[in-house]
N, C-alpha and C. Protein backbone atom coordinates (compact mmCIF):
# COMPACT_ATOMS: atom_id res chain seq x y z
N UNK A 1 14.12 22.94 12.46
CA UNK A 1 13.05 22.25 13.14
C UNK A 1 12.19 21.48 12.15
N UNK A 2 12.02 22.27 10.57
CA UNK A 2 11.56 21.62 9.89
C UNK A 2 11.96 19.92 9.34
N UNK A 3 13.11 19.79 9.48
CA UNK A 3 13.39 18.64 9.64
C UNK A 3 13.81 17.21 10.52
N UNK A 4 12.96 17.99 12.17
CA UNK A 4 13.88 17.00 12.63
C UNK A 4 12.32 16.12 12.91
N UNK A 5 11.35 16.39 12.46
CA UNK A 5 10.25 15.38 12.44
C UNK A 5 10.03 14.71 11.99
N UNK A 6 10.26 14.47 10.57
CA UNK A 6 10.43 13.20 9.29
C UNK A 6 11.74 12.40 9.81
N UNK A 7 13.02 13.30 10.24
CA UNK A 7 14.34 12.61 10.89
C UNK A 7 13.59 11.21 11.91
N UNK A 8 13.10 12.00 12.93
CA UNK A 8 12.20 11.05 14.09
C UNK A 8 11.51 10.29 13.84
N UNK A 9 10.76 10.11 12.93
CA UNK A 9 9.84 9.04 12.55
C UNK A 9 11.19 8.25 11.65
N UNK A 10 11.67 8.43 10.90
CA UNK A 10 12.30 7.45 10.45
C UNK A 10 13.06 6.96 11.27
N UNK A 11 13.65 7.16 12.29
CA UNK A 11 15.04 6.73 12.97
C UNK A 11 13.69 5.92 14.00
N UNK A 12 12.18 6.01 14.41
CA UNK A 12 11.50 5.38 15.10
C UNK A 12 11.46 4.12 14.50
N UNK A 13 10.52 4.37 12.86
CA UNK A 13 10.31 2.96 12.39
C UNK A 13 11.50 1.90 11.94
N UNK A 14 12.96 2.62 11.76
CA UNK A 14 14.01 1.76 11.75
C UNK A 14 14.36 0.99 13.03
N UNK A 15 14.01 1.49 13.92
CA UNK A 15 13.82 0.74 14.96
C UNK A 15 13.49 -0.12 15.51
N UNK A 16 11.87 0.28 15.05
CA UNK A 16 10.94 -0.98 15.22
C UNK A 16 11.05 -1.90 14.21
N UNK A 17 11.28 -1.89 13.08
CA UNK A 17 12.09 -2.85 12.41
C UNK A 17 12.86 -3.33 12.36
N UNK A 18 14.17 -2.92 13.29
CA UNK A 18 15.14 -3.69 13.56
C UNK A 18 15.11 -5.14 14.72
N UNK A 19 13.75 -4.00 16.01
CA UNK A 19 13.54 -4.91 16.84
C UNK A 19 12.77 -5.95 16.36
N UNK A 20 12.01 -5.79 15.47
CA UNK A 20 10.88 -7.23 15.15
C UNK A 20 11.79 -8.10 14.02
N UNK A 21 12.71 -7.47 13.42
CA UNK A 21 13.70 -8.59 12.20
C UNK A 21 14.41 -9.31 13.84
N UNK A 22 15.37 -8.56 14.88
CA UNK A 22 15.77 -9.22 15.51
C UNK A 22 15.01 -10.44 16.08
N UNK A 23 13.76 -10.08 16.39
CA UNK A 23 12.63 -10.93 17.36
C UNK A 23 12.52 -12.32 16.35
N UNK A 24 12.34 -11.80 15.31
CA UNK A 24 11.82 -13.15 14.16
C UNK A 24 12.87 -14.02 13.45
N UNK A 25 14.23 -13.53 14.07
CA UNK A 25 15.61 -14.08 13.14
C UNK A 25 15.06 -15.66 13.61
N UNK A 26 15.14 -15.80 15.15
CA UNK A 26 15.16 -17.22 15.49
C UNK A 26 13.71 -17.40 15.71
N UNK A 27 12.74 -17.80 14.83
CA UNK A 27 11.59 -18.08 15.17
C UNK A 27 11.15 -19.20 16.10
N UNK A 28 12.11 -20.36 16.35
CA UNK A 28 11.89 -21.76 16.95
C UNK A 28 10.95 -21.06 18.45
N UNK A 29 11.88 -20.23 19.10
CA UNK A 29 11.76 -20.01 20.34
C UNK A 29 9.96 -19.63 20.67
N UNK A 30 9.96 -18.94 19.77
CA UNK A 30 7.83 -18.30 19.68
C UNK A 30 7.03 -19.31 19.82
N UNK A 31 6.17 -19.33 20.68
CA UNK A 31 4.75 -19.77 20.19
C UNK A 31 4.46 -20.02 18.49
N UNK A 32 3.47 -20.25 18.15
CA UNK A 32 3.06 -20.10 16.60
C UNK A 32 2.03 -18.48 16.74
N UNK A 33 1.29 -18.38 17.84
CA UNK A 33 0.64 -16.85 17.52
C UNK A 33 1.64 -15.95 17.92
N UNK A 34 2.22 -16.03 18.49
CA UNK A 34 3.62 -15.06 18.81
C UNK A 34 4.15 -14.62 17.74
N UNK A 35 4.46 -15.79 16.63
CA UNK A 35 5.38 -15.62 15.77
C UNK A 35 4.71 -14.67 14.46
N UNK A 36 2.95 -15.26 14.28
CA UNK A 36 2.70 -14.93 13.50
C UNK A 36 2.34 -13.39 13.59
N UNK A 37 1.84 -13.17 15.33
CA UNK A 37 1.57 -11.53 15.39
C UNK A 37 3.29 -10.68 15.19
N UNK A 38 4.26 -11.38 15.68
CA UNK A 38 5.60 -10.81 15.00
C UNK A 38 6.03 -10.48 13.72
N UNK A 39 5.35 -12.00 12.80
CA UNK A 39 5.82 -11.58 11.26
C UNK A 39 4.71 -10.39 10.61
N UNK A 40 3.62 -10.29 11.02
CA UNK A 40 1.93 -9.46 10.55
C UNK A 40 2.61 -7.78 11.13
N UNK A 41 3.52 -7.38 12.23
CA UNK A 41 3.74 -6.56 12.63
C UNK A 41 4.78 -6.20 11.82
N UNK A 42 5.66 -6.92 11.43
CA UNK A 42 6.89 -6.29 10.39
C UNK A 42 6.29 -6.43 9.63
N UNK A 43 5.76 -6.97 8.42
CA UNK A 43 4.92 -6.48 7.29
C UNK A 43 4.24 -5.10 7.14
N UNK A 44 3.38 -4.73 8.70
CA UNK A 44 2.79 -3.73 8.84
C UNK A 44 3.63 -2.64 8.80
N UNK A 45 4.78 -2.37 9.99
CA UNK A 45 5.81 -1.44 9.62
C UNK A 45 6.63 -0.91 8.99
N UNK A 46 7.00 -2.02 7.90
CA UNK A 46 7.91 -2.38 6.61
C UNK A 46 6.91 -1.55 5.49
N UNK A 47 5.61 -2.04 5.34
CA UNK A 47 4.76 -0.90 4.91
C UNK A 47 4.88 0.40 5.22
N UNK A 48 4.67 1.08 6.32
CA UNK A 48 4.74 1.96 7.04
C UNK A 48 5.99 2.74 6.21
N UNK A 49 6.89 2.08 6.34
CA UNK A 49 8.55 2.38 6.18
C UNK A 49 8.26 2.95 4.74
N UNK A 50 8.48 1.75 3.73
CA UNK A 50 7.75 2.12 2.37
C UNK A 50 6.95 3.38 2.38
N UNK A 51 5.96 3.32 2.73
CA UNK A 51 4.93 4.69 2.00
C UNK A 51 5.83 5.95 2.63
N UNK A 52 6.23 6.21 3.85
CA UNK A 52 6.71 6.92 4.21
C UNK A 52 7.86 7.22 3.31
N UNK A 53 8.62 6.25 3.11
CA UNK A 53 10.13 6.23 1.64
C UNK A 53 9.78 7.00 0.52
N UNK A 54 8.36 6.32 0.38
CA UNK A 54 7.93 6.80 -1.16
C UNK A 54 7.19 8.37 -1.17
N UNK A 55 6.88 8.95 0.11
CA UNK A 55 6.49 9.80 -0.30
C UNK A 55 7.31 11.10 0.24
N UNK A 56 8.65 11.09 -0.03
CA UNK A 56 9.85 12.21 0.47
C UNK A 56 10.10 12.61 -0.69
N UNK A 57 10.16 13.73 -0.46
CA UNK A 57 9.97 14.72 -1.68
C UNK A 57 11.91 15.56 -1.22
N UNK A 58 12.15 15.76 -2.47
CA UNK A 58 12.97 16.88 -1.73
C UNK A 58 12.43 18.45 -1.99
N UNK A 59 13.40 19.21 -1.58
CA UNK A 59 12.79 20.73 -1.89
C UNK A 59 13.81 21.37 -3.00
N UNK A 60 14.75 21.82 -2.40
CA UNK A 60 15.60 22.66 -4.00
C UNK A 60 16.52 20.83 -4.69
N UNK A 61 17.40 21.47 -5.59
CA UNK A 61 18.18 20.72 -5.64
C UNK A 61 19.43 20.02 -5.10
N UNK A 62 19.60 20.51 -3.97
CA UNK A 62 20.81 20.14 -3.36
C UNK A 62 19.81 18.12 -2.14
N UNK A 63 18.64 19.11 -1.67
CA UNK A 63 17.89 18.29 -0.89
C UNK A 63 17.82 16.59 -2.30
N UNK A 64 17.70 17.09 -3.53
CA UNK A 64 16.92 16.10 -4.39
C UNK A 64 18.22 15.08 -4.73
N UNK A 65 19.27 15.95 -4.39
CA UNK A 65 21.03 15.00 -4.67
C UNK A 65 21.18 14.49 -3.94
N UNK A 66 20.74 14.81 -2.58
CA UNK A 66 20.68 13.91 -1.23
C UNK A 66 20.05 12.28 -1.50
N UNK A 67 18.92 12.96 -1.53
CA UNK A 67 18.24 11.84 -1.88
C UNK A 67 18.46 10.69 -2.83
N UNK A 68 19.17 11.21 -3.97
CA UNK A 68 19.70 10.42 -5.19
C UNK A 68 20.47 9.28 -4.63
N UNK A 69 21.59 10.40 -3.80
CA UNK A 69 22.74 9.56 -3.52
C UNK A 69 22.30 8.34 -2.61
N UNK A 70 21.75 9.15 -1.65
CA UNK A 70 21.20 7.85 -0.54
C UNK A 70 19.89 6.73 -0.78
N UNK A 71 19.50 6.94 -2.12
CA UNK A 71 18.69 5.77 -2.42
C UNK A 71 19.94 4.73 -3.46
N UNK A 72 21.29 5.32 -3.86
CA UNK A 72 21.78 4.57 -4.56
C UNK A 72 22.64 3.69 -3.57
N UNK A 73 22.95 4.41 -2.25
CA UNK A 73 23.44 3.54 -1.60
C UNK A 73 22.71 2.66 -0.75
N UNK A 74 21.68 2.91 -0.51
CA UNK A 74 21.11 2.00 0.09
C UNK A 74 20.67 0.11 -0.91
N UNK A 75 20.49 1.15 -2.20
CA UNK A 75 20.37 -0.15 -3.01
C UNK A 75 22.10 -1.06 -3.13
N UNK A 76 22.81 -0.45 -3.28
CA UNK A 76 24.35 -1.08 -3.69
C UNK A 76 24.43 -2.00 -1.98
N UNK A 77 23.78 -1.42 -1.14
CA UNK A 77 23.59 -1.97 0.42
C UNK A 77 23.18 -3.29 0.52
N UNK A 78 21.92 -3.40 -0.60
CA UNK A 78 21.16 -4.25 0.25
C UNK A 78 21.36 -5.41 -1.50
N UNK A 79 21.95 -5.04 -2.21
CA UNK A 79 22.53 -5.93 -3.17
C UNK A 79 24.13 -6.77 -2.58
N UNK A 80 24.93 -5.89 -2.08
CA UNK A 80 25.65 -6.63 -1.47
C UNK A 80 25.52 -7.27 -0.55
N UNK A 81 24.49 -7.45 0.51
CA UNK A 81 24.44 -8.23 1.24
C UNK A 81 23.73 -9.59 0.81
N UNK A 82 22.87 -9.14 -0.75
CA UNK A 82 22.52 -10.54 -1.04
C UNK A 82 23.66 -11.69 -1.70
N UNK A 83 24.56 -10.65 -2.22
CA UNK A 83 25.45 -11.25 -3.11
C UNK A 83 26.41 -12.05 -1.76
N UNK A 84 26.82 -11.19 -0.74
CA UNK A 84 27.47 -11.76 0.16
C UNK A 84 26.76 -13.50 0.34
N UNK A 85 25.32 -13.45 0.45
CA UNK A 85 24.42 -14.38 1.07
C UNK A 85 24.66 -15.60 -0.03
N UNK A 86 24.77 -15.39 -1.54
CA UNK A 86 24.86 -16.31 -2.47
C UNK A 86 26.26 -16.52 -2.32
N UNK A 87 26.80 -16.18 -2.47
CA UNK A 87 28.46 -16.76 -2.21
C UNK A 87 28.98 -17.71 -0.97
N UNK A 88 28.16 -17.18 0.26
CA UNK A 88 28.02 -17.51 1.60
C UNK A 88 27.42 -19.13 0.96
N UNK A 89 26.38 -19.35 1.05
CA UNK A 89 25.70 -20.37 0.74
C UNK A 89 26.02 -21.08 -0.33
N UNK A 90 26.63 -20.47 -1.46
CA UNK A 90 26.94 -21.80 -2.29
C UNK A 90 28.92 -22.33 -2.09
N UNK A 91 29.31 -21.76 -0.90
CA UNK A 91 30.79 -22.36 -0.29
C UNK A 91 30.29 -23.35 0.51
N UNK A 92 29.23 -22.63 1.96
CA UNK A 92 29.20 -23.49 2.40
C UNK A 92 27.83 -24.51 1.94
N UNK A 93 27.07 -24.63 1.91
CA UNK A 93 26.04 -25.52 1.37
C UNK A 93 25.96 -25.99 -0.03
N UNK A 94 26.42 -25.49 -1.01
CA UNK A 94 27.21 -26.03 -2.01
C UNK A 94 25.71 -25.97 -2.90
N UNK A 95 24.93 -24.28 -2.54
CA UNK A 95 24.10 -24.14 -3.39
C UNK A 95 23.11 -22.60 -3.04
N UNK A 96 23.21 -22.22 -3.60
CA UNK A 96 22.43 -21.15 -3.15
C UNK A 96 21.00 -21.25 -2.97
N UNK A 97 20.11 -20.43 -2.09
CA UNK A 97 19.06 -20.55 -2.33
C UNK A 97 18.09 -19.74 -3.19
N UNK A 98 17.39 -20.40 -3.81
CA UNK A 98 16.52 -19.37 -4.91
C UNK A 98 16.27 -18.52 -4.97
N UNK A 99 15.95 -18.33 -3.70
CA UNK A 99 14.92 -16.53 -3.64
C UNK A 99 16.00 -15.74 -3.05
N UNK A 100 16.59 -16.45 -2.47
CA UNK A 100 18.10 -14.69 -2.49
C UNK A 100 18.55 -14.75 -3.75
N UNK A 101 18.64 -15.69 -4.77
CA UNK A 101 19.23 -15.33 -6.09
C UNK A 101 17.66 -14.27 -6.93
N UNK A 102 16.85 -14.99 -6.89
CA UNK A 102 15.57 -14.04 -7.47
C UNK A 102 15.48 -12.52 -6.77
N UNK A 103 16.12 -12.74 -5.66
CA UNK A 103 15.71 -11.09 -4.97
C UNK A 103 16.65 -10.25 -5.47
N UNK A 104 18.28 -10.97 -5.53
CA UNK A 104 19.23 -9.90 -6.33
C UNK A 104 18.53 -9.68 -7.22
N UNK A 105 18.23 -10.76 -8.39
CA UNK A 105 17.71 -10.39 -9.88
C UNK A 105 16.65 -9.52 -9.49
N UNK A 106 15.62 -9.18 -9.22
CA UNK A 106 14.79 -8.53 -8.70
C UNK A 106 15.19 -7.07 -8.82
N UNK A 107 16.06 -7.08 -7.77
CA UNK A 107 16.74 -5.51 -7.42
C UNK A 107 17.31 -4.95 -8.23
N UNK A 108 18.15 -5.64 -9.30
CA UNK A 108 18.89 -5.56 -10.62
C UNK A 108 17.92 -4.98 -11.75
N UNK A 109 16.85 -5.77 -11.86
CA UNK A 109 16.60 -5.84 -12.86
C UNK A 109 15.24 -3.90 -12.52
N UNK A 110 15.03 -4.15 -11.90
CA UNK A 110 14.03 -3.21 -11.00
C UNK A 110 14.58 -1.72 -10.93
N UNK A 111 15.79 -1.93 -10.73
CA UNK A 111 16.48 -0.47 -11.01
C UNK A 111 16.70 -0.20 -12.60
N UNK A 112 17.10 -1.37 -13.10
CA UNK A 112 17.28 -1.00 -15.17
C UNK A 112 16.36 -0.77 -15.54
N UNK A 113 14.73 -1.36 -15.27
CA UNK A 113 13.79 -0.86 -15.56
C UNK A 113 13.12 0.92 -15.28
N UNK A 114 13.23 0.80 -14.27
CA UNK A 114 13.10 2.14 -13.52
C UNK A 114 13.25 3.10 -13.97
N UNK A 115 15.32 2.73 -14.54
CA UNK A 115 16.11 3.62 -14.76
C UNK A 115 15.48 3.84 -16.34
N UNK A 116 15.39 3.08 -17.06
CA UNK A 116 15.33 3.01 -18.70
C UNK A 116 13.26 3.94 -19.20
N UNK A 117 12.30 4.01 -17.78
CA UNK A 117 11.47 4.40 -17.75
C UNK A 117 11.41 5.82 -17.31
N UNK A 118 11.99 5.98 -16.71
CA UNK A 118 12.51 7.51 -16.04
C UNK A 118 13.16 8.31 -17.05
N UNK A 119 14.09 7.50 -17.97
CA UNK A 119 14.66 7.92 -18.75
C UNK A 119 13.87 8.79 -19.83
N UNK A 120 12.79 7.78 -19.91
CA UNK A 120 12.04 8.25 -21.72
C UNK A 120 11.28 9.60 -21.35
């Protein structure tokens, strides 16, 4: 029981983040206050998401391997989908765009740091 309450809130706010990324993919369709109380609401939850991320603790060590593993896959996750996005875009548009190349570097560089600080 102890765990199925942190389970619930996360599987809530993935939710609501999925529904407001869906809502905002095609912005044309919104109003302009529509859009902007849409993008101010995923910021807000995406926060939400974050502090909640950041503050899971595990308990023995088996809970803390859990965690290891599933923050490494989530990063190898969300690196391949940028890399997918730069490859995507420089076949067909015959260029990538900046900030998906800065966000890989970002994520790259963010974990070596991390890693090389954790380390000492």
């Amino acid at each position: 029981m102890k765990y199925l309450k942190p389970f619930t809130v996360e599987i809530v706010l993935i939710l609501i983040l999925a529904v407001l990324s869906l809502g905002v993919l095609d912005i044309f369709w919104m109003p302009m206050g529509m859009q902007i109380a849409a993008l101010s609401l995923l910021v807000v939850f995406f926060g939400a998401y974050a502090i909640y991320g950041l503050r899971e603790r595990g308990g023995d060590e088996r809970e803390i391997a859990l965690l290891h593993k599933s923050d490494r896959v989530a990063f190898f996750a969300g690196a391949t989908v940028l890399l997918i996005a730069i490859i995507y875009e420089s076949v067909v548009h015959h260029m990538s765009a900046p900030w998906v190349v800065f966000a890989l570097f970002a994520m790259v560089t963010a974990k070596a740091v991390a890693y090389m600080y954790h380390n000492r």
